[in-house]
Protein backbone atom coordinates (compact mmCIF):
# COMPACT_ATOMS: atom_id res chain seq x y z
CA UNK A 1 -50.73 -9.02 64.32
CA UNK A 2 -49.64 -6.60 61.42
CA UNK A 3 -52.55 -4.56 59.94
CA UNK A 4 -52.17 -2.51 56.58
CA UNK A 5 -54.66 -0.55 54.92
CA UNK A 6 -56.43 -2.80 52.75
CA UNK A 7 -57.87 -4.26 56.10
CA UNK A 8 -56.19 -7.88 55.12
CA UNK A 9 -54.50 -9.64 57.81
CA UNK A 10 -50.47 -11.09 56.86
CA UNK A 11 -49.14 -13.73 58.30
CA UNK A 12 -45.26 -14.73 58.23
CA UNK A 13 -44.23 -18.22 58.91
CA UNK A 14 -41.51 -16.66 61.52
CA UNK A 15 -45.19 -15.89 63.51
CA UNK A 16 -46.00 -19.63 63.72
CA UNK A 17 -44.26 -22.32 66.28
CA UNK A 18 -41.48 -23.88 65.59
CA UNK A 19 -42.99 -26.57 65.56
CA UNK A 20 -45.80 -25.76 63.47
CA UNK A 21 -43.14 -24.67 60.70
CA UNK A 22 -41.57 -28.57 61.01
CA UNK A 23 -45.01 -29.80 60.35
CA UNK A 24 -45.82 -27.41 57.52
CA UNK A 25 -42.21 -28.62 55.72
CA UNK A 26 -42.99 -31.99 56.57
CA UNK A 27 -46.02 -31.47 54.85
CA UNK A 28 -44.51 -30.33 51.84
CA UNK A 29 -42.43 -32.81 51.90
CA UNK A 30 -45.42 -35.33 51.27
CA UNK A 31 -47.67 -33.26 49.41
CA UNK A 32 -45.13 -32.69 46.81
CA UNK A 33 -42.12 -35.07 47.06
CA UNK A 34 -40.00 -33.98 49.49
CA UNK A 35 -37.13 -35.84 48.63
CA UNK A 36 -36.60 -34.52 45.38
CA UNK A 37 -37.17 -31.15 46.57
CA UNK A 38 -34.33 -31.03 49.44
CA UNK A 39 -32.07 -32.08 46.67
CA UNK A 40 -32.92 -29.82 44.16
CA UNK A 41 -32.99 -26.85 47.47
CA UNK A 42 -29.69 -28.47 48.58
CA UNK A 43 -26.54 -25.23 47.76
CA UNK A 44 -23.71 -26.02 45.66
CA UNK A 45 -20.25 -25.26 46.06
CA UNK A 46 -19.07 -22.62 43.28
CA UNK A 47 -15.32 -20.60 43.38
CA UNK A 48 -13.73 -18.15 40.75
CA UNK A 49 -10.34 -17.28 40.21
CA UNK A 50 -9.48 -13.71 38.97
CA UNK A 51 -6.42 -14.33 36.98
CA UNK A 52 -5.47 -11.24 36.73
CA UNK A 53 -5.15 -11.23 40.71
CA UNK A 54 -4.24 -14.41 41.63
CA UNK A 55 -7.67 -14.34 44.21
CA UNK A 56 -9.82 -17.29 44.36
CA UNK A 57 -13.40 -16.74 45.88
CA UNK A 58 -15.72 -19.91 47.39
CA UNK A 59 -19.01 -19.48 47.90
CA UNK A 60 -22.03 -21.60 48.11
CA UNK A 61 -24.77 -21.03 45.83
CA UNK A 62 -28.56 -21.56 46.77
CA UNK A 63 -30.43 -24.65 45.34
CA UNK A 64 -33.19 -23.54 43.19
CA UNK A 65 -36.47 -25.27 44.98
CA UNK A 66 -38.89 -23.35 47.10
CA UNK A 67 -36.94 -25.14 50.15
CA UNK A 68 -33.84 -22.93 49.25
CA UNK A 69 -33.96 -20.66 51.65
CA UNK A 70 -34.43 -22.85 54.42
CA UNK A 71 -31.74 -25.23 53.67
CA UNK A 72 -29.57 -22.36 53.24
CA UNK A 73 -30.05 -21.30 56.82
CA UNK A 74 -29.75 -24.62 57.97
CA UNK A 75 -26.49 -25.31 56.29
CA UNK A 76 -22.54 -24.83 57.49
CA UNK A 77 -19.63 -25.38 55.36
CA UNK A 78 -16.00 -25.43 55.91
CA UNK A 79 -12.93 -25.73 53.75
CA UNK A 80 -9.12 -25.94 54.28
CA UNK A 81 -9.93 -28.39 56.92
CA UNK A 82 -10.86 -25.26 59.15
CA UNK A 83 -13.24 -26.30 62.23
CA UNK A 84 -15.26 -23.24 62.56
CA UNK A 85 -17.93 -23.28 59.94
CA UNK A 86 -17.81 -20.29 57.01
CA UNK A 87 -20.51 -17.47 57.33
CA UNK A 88 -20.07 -15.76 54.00
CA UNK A 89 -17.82 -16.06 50.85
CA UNK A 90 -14.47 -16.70 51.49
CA UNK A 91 -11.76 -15.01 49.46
CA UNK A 92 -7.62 -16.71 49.45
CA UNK A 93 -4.68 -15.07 47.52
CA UNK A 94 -2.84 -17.49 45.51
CA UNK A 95 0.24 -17.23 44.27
CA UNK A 96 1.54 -17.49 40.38
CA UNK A 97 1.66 -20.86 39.53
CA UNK A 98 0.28 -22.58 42.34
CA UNK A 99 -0.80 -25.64 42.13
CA UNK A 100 -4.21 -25.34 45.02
CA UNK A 101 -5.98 -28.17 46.37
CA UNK A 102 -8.56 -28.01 48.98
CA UNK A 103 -11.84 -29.97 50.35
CA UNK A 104 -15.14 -27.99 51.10
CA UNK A 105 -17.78 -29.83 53.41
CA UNK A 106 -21.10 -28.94 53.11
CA UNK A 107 -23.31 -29.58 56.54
CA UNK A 108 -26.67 -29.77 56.62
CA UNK A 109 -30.07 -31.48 55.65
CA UNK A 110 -27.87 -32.87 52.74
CA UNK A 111 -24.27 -33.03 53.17
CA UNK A 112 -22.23 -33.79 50.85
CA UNK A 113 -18.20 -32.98 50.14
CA UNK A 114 -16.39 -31.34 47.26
CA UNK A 115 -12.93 -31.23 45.95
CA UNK A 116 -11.61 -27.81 44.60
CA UNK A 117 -8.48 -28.13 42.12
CA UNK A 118 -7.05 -24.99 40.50
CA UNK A 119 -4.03 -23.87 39.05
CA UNK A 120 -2.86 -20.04 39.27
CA UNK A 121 -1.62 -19.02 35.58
CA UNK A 122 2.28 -18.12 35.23
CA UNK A 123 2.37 -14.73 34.30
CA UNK A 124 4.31 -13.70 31.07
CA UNK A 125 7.88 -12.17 31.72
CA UNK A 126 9.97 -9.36 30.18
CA UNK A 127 12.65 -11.38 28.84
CA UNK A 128 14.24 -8.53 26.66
CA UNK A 129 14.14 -5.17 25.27
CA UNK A 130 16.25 -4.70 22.21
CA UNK A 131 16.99 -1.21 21.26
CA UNK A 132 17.26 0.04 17.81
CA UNK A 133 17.34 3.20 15.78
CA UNK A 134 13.66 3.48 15.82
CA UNK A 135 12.01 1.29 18.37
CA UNK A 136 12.13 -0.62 21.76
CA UNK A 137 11.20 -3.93 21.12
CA UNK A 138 10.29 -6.02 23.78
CA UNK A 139 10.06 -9.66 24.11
CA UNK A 140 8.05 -11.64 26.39
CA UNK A 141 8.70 -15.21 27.73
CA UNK A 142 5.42 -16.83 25.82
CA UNK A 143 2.60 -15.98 23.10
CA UNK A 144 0.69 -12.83 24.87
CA UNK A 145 -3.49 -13.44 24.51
CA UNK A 146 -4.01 -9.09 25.01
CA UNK A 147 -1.82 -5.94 25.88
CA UNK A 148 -3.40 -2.96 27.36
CA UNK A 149 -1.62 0.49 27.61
CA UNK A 150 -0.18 0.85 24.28
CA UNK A 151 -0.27 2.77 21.31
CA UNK A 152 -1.99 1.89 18.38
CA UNK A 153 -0.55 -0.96 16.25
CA UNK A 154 2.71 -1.69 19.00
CA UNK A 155 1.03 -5.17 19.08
CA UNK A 156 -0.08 -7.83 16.74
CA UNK A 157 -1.84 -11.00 17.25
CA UNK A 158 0.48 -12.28 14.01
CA UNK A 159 3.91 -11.76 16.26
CA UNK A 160 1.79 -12.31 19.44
CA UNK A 161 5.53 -12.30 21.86
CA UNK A 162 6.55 -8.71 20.22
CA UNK A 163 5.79 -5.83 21.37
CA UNK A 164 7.21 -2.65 19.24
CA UNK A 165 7.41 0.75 20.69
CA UNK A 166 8.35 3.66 18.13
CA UNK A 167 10.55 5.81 19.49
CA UNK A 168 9.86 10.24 19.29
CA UNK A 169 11.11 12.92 19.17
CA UNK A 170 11.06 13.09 23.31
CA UNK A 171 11.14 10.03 25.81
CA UNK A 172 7.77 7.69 26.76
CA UNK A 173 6.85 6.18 29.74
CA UNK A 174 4.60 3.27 29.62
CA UNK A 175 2.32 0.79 32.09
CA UNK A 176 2.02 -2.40 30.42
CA UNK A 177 -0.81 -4.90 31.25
CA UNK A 178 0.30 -8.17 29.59
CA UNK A 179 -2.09 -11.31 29.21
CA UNK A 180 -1.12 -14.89 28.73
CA UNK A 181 -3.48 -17.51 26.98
CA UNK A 182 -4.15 -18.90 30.73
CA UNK A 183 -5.19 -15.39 32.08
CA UNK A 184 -1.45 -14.70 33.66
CA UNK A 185 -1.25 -10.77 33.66
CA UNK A 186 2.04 -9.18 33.98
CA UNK A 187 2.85 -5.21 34.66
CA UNK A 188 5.68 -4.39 32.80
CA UNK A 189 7.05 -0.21 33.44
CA UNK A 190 8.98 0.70 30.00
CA UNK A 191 10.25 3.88 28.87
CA UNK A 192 11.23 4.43 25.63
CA UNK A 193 14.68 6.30 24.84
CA UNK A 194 13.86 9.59 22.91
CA UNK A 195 14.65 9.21 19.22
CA UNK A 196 18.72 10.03 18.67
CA UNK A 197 19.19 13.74 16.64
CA UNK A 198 21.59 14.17 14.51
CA UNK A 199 23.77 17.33 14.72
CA UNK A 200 23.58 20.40 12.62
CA UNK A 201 26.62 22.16 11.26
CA UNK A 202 27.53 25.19 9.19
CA UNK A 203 31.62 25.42 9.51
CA UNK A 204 33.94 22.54 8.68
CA UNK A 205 37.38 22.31 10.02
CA UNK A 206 39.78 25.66 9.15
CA UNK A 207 42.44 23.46 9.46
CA UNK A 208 45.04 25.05 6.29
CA UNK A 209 42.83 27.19 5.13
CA UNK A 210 40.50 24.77 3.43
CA UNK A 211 36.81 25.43 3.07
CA UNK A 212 34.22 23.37 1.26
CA UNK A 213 32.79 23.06 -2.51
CA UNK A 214 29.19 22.26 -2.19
CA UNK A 215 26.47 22.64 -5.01
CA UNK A 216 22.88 21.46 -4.53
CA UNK A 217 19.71 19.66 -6.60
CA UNK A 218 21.46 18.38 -9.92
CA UNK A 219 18.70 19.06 -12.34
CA UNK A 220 21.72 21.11 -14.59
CA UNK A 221 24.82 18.64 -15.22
CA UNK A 222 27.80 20.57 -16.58
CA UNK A 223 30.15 19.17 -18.19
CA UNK A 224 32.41 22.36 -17.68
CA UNK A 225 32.29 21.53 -14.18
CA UNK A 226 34.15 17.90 -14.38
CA UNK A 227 36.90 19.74 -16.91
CA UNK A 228 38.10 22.03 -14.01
CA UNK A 229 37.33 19.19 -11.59
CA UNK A 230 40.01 17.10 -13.46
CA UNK A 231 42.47 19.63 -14.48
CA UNK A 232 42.55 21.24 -11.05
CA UNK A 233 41.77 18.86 -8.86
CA UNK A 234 38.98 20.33 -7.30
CA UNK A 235 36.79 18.53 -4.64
CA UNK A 236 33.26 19.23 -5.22
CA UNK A 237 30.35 17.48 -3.16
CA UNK A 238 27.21 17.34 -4.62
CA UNK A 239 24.12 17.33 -2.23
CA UNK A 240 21.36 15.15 -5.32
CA UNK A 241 18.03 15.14 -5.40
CA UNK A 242 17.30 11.50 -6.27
CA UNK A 243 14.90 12.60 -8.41
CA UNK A 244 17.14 14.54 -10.11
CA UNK A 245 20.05 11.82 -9.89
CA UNK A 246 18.14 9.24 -11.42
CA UNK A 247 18.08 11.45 -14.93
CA UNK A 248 21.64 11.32 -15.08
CA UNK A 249 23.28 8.09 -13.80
CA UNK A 250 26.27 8.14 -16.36
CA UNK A 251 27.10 11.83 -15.22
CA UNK A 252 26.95 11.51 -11.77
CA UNK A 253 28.61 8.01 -12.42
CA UNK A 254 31.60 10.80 -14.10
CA UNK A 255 31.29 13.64 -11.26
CA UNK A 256 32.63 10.67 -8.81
CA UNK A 257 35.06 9.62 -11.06
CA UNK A 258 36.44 12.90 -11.34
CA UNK A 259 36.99 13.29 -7.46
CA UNK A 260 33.41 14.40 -6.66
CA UNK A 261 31.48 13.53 -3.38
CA UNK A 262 27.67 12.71 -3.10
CA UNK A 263 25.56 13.08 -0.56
CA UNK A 264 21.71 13.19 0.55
CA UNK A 265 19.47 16.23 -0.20
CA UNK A 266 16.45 13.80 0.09
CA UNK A 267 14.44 12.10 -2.66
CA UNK A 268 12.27 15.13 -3.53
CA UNK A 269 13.45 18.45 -2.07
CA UNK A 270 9.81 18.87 -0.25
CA UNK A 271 10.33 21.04 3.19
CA UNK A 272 10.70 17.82 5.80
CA UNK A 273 9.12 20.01 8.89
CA UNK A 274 5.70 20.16 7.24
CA UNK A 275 5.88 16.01 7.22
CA UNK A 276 5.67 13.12 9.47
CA UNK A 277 8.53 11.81 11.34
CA UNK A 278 8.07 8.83 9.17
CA UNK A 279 7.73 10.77 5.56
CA UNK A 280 11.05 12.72 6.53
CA UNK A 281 12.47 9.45 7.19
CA UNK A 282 11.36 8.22 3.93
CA UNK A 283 12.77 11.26 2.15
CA UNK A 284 16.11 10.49 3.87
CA UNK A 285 16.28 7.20 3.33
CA UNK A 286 15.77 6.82 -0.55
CA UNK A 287 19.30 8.25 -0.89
CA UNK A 288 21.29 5.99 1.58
CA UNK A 289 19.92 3.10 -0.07
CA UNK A 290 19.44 3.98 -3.62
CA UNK A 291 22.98 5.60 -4.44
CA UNK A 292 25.45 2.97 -3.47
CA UNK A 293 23.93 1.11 -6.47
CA UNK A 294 23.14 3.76 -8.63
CA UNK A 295 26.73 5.24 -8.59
CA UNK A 296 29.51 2.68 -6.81
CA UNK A 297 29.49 5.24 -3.75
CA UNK A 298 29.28 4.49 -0.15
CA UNK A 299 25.99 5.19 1.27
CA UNK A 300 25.29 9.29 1.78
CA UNK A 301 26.30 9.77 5.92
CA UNK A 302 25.79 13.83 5.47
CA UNK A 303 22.25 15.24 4.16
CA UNK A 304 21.27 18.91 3.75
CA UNK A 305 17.55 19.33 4.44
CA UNK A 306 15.64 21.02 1.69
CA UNK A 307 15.40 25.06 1.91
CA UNK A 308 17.87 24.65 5.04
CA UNK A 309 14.85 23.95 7.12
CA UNK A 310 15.47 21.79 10.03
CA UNK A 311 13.43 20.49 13.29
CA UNK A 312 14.00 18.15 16.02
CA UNK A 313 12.13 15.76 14.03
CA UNK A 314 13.68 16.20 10.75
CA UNK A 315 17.30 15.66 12.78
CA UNK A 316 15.77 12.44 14.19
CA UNK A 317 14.49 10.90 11.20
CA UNK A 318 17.89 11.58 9.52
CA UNK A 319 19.27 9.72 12.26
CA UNK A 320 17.00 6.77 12.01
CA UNK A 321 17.76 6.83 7.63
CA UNK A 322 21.30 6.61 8.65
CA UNK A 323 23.49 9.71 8.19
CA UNK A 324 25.66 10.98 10.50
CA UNK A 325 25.37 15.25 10.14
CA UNK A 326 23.12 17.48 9.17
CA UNK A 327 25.27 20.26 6.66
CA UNK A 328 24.25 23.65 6.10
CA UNK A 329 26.51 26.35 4.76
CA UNK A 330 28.08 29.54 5.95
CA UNK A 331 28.49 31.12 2.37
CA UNK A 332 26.30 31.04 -0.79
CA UNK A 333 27.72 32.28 -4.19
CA UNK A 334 24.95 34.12 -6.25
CA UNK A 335 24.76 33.66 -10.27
CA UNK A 336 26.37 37.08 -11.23
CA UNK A 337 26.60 39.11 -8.16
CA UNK A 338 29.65 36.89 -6.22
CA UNK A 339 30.08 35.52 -2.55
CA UNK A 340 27.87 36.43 0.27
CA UNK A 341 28.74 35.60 3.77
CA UNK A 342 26.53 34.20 7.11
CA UNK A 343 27.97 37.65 8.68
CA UNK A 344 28.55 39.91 5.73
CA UNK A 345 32.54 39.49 5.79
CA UNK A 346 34.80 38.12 3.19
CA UNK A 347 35.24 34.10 3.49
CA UNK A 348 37.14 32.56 6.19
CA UNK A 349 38.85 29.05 6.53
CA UNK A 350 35.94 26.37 7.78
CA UNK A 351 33.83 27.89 5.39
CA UNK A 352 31.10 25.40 3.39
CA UNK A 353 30.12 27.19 0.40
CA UNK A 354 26.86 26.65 -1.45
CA UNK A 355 26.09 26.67 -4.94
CA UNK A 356 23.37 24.76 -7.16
CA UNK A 357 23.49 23.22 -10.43
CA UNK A 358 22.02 25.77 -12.83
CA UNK A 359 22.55 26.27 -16.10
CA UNK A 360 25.89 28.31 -15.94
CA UNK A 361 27.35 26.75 -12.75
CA UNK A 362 30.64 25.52 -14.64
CA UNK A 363 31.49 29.15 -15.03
CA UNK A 364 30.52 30.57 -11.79
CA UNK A 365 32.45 27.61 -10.27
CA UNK A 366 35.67 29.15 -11.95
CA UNK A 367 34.99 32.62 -10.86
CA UNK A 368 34.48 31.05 -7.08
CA UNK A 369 37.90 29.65 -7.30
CA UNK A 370 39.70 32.63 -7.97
CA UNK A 371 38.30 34.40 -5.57
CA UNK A 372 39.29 31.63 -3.15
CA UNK A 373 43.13 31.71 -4.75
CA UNK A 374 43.13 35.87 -3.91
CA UNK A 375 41.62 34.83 -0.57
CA UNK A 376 44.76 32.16 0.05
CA UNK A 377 41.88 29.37 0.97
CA UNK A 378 41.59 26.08 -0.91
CA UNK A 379 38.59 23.27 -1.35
CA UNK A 380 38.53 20.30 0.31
CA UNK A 381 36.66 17.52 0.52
CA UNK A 382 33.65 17.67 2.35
CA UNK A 383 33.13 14.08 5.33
CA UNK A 384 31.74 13.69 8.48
CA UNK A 385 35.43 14.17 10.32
CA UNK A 386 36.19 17.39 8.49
CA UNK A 387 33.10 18.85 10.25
């Protein structure tokens, strides 16, 4: 017999006989209605399916009545028509959409038989992946519930089968956890194409000695400029500010008119590496749509980034606005002190000049084109397939 320090003895009913433990339950059983009490002690059946697994678990919970235990021990169960009774939970792997039907029986002081039905949730599927300028899109087979593993805002409960992945600058690998309203989780491995660049050039083609008329901004007009456009037959492409565009529809309305090209040098002339990929964009893109309208051109498909400064970003978001090149220019001409060269040298065929429209720019034009008759080179017009 057990002794502790308080000098009380403890008893444990696994001490007493067998039989002695019969007549103490029988007891109970009297004393405080023993029917109702094996019931309420009797276990219960339970299962849980982790959808996100496919595993269903059976179990059987204990009753709640101080007879709990007791019954417990006492009690076998089997399911799947299995002879040898279950010891502990037991744990099956389904498979996705499977339709599961099995019979538990409980054995014991009260038996008793239960039915478990379940159905396995269909997981969503990749059914497509549309690629475009800016984004992977992906499409699933059904309304998603959740989707783990993905940037901020790439999924919204408002287009709950779209999932929108913004290209960058370099390529993305994803792991996808997709959730259907019945639980069904899918995996889904994506990688996202890096964002296309466009390229950069500073020659066009030499081909007959032609180079390339190019003035920048258009805050100065000249109307001295369209009279030798017209009487010589000079192509000139202007690379407009929209802001600066937009004071002077009817001129640049004229400038095209007169033989004149335009093209993109964004909407406010800000320096595109200091901003987002999607504020470059922006810049880029209020050109392409806004001059077609403004001045009965086709939309801009070469852009010259402010201050000549250029990323891998500022090439990509050109690319997603649209245009085709990114032009710089081999030779400026200075108001007043003449031509000056990428290598110090006098002009060469393939040449893209730059100017900007300043007060004064009708005459300077005229002094560049002598210098180009002296030099035997003539303009051209500036596209994407002369470059």
């Amino acid at each position: 017999m057990p002794r502790h320090g308080s000098g009380i003895r403890v008893w444990s009913l696994r001490q007493l006989h067998p039989r002695l433990v019969t007549a103490l339950i029988a007891l109970l059983f009297v004393v405080l209605g023993g029917d109702l009490m094996l019931r309420a002690a009797t276990p219960a059946v339970r299962w849980h399916l982790n959808p996100a697994t496919d595993r269903l678990r059976i179990w059987l919970r204990p009753g709640g009545s101080p007879l709990a235990g007791y019954v417990m021990h006492e009690t076998t169960w089997t399911a799947l028509d299995e002879t040898e009774p279950a010891t502990a939970a037991m744990t099956l792997a389904l498979k996705p959409g499977e339709v599961f039907s099995a019979q538990v029986a409980v054995r014991g002081p009260d038996s008793a038989k239960s039915r478990i039905l379940v159905w396995t949730p269909v997981p969503p599927e990749l059914t497509a992946q549309e690629e475009t300028p800016s984004a992977l899109v992906l499409h699933a087979s059904e309304p998603l519930m959740a989707v783990r593993g993905l940037p901020a805002g790439s999924w919204r409960p408002g287009q709950p089968s779209v999932v929108t992945l913004e290209r960058k600058v370099a390529a993305a690998s994803y792991r996808i956890e997709a959730v259907a309203p019945g639980g069904g989780t899918s995996v889904w491995h994506v990688t996202v194409p890096a964002l296309p660049e466009v390229p950069v050039v500073w020659f066009g083609s030499p081909k007959d000695g032609q180079v390339y008329l190019t003035i920048d901004d258009g805050w100065f007009p000249s109307a001295y400029v369209l009279r030798i456009m017209r009487r010589q037959h000079v192509p000139v492409t202007a690379f407009l500010i929209a802001k600066a565009a937009a004071e002077n529809p009817d001129y640049w309305r004229d400038f095209v008119a007169a033989g004149g090209l335009i093209e993109d040098h964004t909407v406010t002339h800000r320096d595109l590496t200091q901003l987002s990929l999607s504020d470059a964009e922006a810049e880029w893109q209020g050109p392409v749509a806004d001059y077609p309208a403004w001045f009965g051109v086709p939309a801009p498909s070469l852009g010259r980034p402010p201050y000549g400064r250029v990323s891998a970003e500022v090439r990509a978001a050109a690319a997603v606005a649209g245009l085709q090149e990114l032009v710089m220019w081999s030779a400026e001409w200075l108001p007043g002190q003449g031509i000056e060269t990428w290598n110090g040298g006098p002009l060469q065929p393939g040449d893209i000049i730059l100017l900007h429209w300043v007060p004064g720019v009708g005459h300077e034009l005229a002094r560049l084109l002598k210098t180009l008759g002296k030099a035997g080179l003539h303009p051209a017009p500036l596209s994407a397939s002369d470059i």
